[in-house]
Every structure is written in C-alpha cells, then in structure tokens.
N, C-alpha and C. Protein backbone atom coordinates (compact mmCIF):
# COMPACT_ATOMS: atom_id res chain seq x y z
N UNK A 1 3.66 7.91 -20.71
CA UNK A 1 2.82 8.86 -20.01
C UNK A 1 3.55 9.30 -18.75
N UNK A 2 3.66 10.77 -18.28
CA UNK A 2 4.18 10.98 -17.15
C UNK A 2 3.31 10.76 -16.18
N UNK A 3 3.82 11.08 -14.93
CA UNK A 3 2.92 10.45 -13.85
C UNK A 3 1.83 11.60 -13.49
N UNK A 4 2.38 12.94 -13.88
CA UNK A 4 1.66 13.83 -13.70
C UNK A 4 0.17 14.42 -14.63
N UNK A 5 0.82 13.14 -15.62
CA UNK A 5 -0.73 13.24 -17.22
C UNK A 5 -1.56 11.88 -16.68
N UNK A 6 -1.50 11.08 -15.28
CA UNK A 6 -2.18 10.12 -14.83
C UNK A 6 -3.48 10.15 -14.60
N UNK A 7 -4.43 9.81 -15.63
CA UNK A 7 -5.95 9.71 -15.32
C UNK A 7 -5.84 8.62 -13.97
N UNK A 8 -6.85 8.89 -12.98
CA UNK A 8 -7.07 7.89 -12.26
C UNK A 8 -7.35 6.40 -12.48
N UNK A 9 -7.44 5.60 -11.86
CA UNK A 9 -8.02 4.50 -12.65
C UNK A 9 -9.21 4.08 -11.73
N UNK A 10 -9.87 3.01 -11.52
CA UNK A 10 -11.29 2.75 -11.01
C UNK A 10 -11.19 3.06 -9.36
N UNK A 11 -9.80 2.00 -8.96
CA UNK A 11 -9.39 2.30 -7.53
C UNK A 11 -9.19 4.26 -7.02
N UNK A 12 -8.55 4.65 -7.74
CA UNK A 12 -8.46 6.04 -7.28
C UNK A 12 -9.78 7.11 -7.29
N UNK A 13 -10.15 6.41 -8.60
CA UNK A 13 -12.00 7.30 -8.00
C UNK A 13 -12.24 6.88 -6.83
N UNK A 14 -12.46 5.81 -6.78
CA UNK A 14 -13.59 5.11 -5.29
C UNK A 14 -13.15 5.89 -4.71
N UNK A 15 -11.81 5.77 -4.18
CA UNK A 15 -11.19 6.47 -2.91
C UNK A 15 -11.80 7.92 -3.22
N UNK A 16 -11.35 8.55 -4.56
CA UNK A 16 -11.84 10.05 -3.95
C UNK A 16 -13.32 10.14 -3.93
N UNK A 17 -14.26 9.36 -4.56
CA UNK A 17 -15.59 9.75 -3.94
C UNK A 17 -15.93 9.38 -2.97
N UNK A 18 -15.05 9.06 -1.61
CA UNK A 18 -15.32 8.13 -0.30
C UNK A 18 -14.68 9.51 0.29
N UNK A 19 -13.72 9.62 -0.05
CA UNK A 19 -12.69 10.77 0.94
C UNK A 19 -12.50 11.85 1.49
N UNK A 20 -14.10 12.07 1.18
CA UNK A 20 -14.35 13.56 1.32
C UNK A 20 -14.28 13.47 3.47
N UNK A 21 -15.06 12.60 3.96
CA UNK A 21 -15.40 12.41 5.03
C UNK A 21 -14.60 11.26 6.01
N UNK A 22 -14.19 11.32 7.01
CA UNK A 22 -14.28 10.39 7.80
C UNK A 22 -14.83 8.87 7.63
N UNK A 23 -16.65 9.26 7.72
CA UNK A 23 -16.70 7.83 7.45
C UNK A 23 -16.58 7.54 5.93
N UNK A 24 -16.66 8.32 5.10
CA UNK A 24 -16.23 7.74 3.77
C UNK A 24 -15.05 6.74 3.77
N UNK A 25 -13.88 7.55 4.23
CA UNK A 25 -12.56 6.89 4.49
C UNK A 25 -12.38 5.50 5.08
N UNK A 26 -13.41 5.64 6.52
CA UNK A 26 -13.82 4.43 6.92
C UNK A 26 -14.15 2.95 6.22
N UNK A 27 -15.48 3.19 5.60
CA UNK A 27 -15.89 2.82 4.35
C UNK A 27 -15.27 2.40 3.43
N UNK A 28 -14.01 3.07 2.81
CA UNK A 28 -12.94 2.87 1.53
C UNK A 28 -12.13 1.65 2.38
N UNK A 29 -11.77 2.09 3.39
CA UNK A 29 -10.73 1.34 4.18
C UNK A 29 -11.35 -0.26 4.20
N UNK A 30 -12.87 -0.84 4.79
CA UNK A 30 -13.31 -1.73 5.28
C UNK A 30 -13.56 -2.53 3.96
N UNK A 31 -13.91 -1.65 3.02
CA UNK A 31 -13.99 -2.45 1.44
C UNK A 31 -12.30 -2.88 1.45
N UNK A 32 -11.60 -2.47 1.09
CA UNK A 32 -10.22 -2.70 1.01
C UNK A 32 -10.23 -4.51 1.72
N UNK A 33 -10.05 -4.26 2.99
CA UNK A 33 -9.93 -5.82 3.97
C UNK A 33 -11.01 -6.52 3.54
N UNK A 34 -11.68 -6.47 2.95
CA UNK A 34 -12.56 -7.26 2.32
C UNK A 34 -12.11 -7.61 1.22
N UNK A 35 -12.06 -7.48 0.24
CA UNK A 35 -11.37 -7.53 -0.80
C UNK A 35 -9.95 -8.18 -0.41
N UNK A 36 -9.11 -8.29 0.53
CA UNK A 36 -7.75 -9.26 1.28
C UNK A 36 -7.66 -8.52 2.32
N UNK A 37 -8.39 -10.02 3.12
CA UNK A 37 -8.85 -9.90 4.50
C UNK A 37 -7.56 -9.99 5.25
N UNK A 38 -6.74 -10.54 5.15
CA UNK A 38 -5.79 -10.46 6.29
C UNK A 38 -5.16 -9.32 6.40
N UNK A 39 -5.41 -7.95 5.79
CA UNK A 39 -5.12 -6.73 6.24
C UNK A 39 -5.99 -6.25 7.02
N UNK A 40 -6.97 -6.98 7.92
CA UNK A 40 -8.16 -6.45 8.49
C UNK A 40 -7.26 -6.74 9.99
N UNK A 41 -6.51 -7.13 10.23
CA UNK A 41 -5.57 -7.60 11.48
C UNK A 41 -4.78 -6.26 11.69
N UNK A 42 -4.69 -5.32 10.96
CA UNK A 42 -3.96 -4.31 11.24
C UNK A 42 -4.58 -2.93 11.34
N UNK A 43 -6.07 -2.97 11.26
CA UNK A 43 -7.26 -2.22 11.24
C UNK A 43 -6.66 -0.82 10.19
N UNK A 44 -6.46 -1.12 8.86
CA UNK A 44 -5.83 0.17 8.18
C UNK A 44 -6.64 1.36 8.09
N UNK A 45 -6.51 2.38 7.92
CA UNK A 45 -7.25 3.71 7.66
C UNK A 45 -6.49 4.06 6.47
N UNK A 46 -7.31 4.10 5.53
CA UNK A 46 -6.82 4.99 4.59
C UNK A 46 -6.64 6.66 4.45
N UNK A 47 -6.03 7.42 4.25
CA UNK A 47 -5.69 8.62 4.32
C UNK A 47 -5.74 9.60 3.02
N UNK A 48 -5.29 9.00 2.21
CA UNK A 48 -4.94 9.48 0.85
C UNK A 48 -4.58 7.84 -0.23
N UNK A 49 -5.00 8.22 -1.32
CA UNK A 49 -4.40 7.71 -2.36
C UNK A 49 -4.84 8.10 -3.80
N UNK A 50 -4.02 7.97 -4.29
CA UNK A 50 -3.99 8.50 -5.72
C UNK A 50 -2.87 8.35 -6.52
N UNK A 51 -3.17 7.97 -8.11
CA UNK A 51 -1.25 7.73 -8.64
C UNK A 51 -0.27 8.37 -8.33
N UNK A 52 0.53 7.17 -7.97
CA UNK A 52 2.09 7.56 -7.23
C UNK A 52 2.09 7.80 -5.83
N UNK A 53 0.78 7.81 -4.84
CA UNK A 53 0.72 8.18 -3.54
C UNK A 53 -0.25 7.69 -2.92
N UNK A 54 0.33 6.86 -1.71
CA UNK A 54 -0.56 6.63 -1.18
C UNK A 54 -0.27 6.20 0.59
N UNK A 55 -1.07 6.30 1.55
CA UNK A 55 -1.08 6.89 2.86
C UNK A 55 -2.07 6.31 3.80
N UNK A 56 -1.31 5.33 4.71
CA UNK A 56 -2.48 4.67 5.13
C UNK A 56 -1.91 4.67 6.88
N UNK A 57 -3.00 4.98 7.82
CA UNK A 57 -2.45 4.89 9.02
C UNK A 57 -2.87 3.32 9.65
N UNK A 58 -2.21 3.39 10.69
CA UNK A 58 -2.42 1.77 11.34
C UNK A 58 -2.52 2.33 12.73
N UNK A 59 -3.21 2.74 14.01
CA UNK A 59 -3.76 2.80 15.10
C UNK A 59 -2.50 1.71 16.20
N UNK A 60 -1.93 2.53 16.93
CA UNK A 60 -0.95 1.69 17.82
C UNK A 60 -2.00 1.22 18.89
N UNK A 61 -2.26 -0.19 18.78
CA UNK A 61 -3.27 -1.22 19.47
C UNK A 61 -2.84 -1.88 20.12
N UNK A 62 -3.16 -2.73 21.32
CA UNK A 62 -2.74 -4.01 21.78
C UNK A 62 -2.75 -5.26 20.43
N UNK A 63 -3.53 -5.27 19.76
CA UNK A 63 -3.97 -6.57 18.69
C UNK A 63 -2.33 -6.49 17.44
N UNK A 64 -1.97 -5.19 17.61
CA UNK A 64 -0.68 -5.06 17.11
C UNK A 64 0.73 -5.30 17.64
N UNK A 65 0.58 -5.50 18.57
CA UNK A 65 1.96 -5.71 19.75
C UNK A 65 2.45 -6.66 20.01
N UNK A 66 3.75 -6.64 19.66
CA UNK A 66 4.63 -7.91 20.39
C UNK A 66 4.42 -8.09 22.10
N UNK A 67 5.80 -8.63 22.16
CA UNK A 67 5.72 -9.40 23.63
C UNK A 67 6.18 -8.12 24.58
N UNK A 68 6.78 -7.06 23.72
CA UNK A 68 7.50 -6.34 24.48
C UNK A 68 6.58 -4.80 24.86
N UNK A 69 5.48 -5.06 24.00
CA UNK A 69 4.48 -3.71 23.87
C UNK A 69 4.39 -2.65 22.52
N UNK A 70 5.75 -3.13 22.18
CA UNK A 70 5.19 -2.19 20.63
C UNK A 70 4.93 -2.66 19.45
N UNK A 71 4.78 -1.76 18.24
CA UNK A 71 3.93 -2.53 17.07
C UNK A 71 4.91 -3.64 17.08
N UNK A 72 4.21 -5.00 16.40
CA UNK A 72 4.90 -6.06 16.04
C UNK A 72 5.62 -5.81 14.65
N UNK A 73 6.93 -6.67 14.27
CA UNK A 73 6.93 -6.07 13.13
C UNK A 73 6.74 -6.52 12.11
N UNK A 74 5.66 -7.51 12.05
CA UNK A 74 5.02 -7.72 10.98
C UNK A 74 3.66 -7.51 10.69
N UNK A 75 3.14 -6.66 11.25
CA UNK A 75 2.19 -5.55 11.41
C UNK A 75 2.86 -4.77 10.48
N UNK A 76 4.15 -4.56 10.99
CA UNK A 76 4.23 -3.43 10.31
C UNK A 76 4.87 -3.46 9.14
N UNK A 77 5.11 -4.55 8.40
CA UNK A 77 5.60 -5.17 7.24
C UNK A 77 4.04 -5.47 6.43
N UNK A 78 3.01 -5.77 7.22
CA UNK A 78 1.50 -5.95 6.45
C UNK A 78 1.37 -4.61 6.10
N UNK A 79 1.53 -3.58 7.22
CA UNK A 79 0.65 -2.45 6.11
C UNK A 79 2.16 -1.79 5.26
N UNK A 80 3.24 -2.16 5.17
CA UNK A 80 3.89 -1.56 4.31
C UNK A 80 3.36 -2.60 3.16
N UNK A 81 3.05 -3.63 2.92
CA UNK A 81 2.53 -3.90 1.62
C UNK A 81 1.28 -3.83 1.30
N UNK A 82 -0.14 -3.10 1.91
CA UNK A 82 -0.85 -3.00 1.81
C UNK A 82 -0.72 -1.38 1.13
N UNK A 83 0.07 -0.51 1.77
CA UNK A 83 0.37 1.33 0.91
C UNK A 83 0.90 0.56 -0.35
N UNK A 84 1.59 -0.07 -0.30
CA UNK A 84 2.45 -0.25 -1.39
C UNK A 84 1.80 -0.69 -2.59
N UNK A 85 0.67 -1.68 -2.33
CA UNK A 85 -0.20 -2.60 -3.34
C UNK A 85 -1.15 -1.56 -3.81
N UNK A 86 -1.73 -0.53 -3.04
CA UNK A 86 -2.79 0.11 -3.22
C UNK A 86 -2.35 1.36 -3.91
N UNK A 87 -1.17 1.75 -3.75
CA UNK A 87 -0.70 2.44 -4.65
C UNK A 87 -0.19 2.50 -5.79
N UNK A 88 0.48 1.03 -5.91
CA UNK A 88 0.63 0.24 -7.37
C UNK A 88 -0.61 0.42 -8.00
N UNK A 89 -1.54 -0.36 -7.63
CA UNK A 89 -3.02 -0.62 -8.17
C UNK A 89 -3.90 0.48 -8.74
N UNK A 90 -3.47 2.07 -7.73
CA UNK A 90 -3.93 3.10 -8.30
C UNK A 90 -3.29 3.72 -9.19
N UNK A 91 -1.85 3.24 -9.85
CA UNK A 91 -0.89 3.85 -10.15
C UNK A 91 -0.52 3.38 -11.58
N UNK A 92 -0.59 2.38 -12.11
CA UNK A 92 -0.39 1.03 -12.83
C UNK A 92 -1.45 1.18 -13.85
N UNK A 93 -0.20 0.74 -15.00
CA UNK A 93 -1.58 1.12 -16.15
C UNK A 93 -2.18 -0.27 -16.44
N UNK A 94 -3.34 0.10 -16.95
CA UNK A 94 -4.41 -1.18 -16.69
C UNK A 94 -3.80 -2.44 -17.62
N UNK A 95 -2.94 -2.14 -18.13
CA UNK A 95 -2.69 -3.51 -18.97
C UNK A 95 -1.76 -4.45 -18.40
N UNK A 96 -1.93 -3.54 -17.32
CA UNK A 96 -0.17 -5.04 -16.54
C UNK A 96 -0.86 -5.01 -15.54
N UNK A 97 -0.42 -6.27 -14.60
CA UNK A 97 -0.41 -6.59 -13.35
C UNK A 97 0.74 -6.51 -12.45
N UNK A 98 0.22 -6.84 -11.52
CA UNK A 98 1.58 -7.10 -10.63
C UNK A 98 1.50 -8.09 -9.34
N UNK A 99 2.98 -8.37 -8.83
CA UNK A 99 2.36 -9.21 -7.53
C UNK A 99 3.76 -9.02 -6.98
N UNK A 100 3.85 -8.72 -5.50
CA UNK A 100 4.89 -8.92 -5.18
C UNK A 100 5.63 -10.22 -4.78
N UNK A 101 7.49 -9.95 -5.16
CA UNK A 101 7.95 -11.13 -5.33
C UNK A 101 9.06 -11.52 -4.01
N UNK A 102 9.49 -9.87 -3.33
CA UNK A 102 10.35 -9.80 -2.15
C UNK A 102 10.46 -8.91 -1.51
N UNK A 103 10.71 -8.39 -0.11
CA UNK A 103 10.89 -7.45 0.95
C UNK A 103 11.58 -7.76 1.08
N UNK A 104 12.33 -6.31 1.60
CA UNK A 104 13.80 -5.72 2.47
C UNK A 104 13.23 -4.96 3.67
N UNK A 105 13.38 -5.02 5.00
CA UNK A 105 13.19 -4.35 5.37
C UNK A 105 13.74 -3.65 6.55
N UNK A 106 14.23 -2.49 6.89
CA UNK A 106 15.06 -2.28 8.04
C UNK A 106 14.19 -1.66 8.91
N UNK A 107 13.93 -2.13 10.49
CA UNK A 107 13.93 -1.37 11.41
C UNK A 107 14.51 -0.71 12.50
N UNK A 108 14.24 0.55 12.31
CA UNK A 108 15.02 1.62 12.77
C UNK A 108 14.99 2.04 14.07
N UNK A 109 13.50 2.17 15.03
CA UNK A 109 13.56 2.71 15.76
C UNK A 109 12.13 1.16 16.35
N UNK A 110 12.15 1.55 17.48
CA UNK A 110 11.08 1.01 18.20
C UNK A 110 9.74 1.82 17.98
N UNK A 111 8.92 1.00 17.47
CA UNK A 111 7.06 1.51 17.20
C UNK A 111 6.57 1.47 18.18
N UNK A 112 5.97 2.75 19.03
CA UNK A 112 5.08 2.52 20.26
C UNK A 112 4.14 4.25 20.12
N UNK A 113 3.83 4.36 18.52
CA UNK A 113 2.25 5.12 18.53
C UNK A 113 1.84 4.74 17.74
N UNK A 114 0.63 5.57 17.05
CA UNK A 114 0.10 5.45 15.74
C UNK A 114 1.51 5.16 14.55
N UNK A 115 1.00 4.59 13.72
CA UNK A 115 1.91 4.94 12.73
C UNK A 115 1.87 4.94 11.31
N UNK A 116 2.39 5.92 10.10
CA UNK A 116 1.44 6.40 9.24
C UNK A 116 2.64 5.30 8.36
N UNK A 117 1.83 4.90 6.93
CA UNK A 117 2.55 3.87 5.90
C UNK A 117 2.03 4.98 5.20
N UNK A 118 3.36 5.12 4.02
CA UNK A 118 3.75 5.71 2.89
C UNK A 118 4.07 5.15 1.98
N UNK A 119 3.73 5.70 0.48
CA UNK A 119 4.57 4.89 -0.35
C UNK A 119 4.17 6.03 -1.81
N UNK A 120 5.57 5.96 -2.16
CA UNK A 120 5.63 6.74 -3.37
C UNK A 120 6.41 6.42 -4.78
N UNK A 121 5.47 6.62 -5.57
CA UNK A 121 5.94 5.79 -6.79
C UNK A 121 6.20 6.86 -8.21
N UNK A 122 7.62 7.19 -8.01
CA UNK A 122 7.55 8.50 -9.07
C UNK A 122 7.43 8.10 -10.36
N UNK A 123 7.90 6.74 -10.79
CA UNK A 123 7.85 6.77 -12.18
C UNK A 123 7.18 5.60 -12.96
N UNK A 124 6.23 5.64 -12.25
CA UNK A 124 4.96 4.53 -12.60
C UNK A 124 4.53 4.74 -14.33
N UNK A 125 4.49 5.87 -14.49
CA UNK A 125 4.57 5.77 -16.07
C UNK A 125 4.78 5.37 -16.99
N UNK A 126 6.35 5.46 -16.39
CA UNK A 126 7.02 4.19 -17.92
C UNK A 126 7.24 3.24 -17.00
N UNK A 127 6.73 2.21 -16.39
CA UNK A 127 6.40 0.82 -16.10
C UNK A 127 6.60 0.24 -17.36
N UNK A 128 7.16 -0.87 -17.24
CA UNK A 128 6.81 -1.86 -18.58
C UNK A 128 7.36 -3.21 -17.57
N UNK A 129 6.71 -4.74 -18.39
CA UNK A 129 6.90 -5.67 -17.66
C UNK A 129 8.27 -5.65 -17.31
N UNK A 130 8.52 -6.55 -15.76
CA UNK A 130 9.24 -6.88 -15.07
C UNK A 130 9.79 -6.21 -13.75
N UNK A 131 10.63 -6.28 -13.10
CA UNK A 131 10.62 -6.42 -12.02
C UNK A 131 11.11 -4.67 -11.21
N UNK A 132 10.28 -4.16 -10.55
CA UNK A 132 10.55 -2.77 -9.92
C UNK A 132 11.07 -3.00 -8.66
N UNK A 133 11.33 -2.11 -7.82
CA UNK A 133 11.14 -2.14 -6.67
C UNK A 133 10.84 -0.67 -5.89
N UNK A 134 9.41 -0.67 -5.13
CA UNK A 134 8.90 0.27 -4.27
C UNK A 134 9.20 0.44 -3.21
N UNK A 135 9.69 1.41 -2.78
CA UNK A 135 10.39 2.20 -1.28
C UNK A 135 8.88 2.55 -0.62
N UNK A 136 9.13 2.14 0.58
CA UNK A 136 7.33 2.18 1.59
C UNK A 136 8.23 2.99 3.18
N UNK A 137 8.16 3.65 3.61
CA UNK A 137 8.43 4.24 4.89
C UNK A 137 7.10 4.37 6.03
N UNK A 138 7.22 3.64 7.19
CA UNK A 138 6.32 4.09 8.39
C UNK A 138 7.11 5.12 9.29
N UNK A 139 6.07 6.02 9.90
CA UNK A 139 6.77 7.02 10.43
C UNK A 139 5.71 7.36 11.44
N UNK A 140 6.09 7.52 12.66
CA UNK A 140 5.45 7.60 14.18
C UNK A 140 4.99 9.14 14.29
N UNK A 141 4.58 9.72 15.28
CA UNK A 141 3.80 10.42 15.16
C UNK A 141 4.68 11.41 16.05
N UNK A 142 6.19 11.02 16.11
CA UNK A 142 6.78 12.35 16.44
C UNK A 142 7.67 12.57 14.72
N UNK A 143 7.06 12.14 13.86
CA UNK A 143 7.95 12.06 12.69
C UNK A 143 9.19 11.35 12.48
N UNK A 144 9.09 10.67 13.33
CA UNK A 144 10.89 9.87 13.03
C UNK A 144 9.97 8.20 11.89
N UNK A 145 11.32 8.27 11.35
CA UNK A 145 10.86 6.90 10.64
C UNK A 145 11.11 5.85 11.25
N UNK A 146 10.67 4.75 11.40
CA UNK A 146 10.82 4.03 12.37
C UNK A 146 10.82 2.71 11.25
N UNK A 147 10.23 2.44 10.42
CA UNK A 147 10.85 1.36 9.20
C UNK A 147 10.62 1.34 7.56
N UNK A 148 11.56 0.98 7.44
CA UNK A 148 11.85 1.26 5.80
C UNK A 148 11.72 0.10 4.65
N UNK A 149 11.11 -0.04 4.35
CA UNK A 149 10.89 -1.26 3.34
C UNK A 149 11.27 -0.86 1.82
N UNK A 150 11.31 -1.87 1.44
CA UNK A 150 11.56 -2.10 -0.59
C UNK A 150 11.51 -2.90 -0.88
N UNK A 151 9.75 -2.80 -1.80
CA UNK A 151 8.96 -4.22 -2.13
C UNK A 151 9.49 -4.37 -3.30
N UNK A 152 10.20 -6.06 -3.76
CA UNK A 152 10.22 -5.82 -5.24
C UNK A 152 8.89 -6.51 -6.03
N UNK A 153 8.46 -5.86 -6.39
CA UNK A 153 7.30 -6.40 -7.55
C UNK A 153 7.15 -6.76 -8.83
N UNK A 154 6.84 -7.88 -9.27
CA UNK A 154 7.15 -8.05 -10.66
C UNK A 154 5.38 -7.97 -11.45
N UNK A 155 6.26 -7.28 -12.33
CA UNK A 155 4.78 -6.31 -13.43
C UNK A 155 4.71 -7.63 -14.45
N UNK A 156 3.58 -7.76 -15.13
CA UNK A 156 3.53 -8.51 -16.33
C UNK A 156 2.13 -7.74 -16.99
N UNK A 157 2.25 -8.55 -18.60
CA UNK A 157 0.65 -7.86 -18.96
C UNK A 157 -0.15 -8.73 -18.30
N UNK A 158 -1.45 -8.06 -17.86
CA UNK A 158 -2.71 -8.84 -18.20
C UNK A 158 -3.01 -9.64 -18.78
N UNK A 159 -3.57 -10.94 -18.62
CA UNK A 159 -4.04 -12.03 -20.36
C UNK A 159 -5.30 -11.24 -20.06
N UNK A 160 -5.44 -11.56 -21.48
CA UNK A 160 -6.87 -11.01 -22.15
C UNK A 160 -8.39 -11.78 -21.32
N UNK A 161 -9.01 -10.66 -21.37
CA UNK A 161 -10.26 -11.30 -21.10
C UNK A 161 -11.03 -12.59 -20.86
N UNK A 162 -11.01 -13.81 -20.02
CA UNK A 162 -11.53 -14.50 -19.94
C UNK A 162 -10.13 -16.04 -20.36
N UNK A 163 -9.30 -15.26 -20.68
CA UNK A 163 -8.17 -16.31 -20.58
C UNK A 163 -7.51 -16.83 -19.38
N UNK A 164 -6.94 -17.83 -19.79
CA UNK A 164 -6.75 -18.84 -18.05
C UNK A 164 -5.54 -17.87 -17.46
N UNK A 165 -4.98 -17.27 -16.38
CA UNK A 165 -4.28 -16.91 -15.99
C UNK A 165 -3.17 -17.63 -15.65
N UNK A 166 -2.00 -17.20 -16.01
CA UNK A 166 -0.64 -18.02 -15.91
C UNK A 166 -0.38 -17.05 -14.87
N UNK A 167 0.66 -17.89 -13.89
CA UNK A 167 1.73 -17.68 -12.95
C UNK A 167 2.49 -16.23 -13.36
N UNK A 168 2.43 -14.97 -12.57
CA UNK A 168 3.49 -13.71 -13.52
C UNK A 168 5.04 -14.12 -13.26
C-alpha cells in the first residue's frame, strides 16, 4: 500500500475529530500523557497528525530547563520520541507493532523558545517486520533546527488476540 492510499487508523481519527479546535487539540494532547504519562513532563501540544506526519509543539518552560536556562536535552529527546511513536502508531499497519530499540541524536544549536517536534515517515507502507529507523527534527521558532534525532524501531507482527505477548 502506498502511503498516499493510507486509510487512517483509530489514532488518526481521534486526532482529526479533536483538531478542529484548540481545545480539541488540548484534549487529544492530555489523553495522549495519559495513556504514557511521563510525556506529561514536557506538556506536549499536538498540532497535526496523520500517516506519515506528525507535529507536536513543546512550550519553552522553566519545568524544561537545564542549569543553564534552555530546553534540557532530554526534554527534548522525550518529545522527539513521543512525534515519532505517534506517528508510527498513526502510520503502521495494524498487524505489526513496534517499540523503539535506539537513538542518535545530534544537537545543533542551543534551545531557548518554543519548539516544534517533527517526524516524517515516507514509506510506512511497505513496513514489514524488523528494524527501521525514523528521522524526528525540533526546530525553534526562528526556524533553525536545533536537534536531530534517528529512532531505530523494531516492527514485529502482533500475536493474535488474547495471546501472551512475547518480547519484539
């Protein structure tokens, strides 16, 4: 299937029947950290998502800051795997899973605004088990990129219904 013949899957509705609004978005976002709470430390906003794309801002906070005043950077390594997961998840055909297995990540510039997480997945289509790796970019709000990640994730099928789950 190309990425462009991609029915949504359950995650990409929600989002678009939330997304019309502000607080919808709100809403999409707070379910999200609920569902894995320790992304609730980076207060995400969702922006967009949908297969192959997805866009989440993170609010330049004190609760985010190193010693020196700007984002910490594992703040900013949480929400590069939070775009990254949520875009897999919307992206990913329902018979595999995934989990990530390693980060790369370079930072480029010093984080001291908002800053938006990206992540784009062109060829989610032909997925088949084993191991990918997703390119995630944050980028500040004068547009410079400021860090670059590449999650590798390893895909497997699904076990069937009600079967014990093995290790992927």
């Amino acid at each position: 299937m190309s990425p462009s013949a991609a029915k949504p899957n359950a995650l990409a509705k929600r989002f678009a029947t939330f997304s019309g609004t502000a607080l919808g978005r709100w809403a999409f976002s707070q379910a999200v950290v609920q569902a894995a709470p320790y992304f609730a430390s980076i207060a995400p906003r969702f922006e967009r998502l949908e297969p192959g794309y997805a866009r989440v801002l993170m609010k330049n906070r004190r609760a985010v800051h190193n010693h020196i005043g700007t984002v910490h950077a594992i703040a900013m390594c949480n929400a590069a795997e939070l775009v990254m997961g949520t875009c897999m998840e919307a992206s990913l055909d329902p018979s595999l899973r995934w989990i990530p297995v390693g980060m790369e990540v370079d930072y480029l510039k010093r984080a001291m605004t908002d800053l938006v997480a990206e992540c784009r997945i062109e060829d989610y289509g032909s997925f088949a088990p084993g191991d990918v790796t997703v390119p995630v970019t944050l980028t500040d709000t004068h547009g410079d990129v400021v860090c670059a990640a590449r999650i590798r994730v390893r895909l497997s099928p699904k076990p069937p219904k009600g079967a014990k789950a093995k290790a992927a």
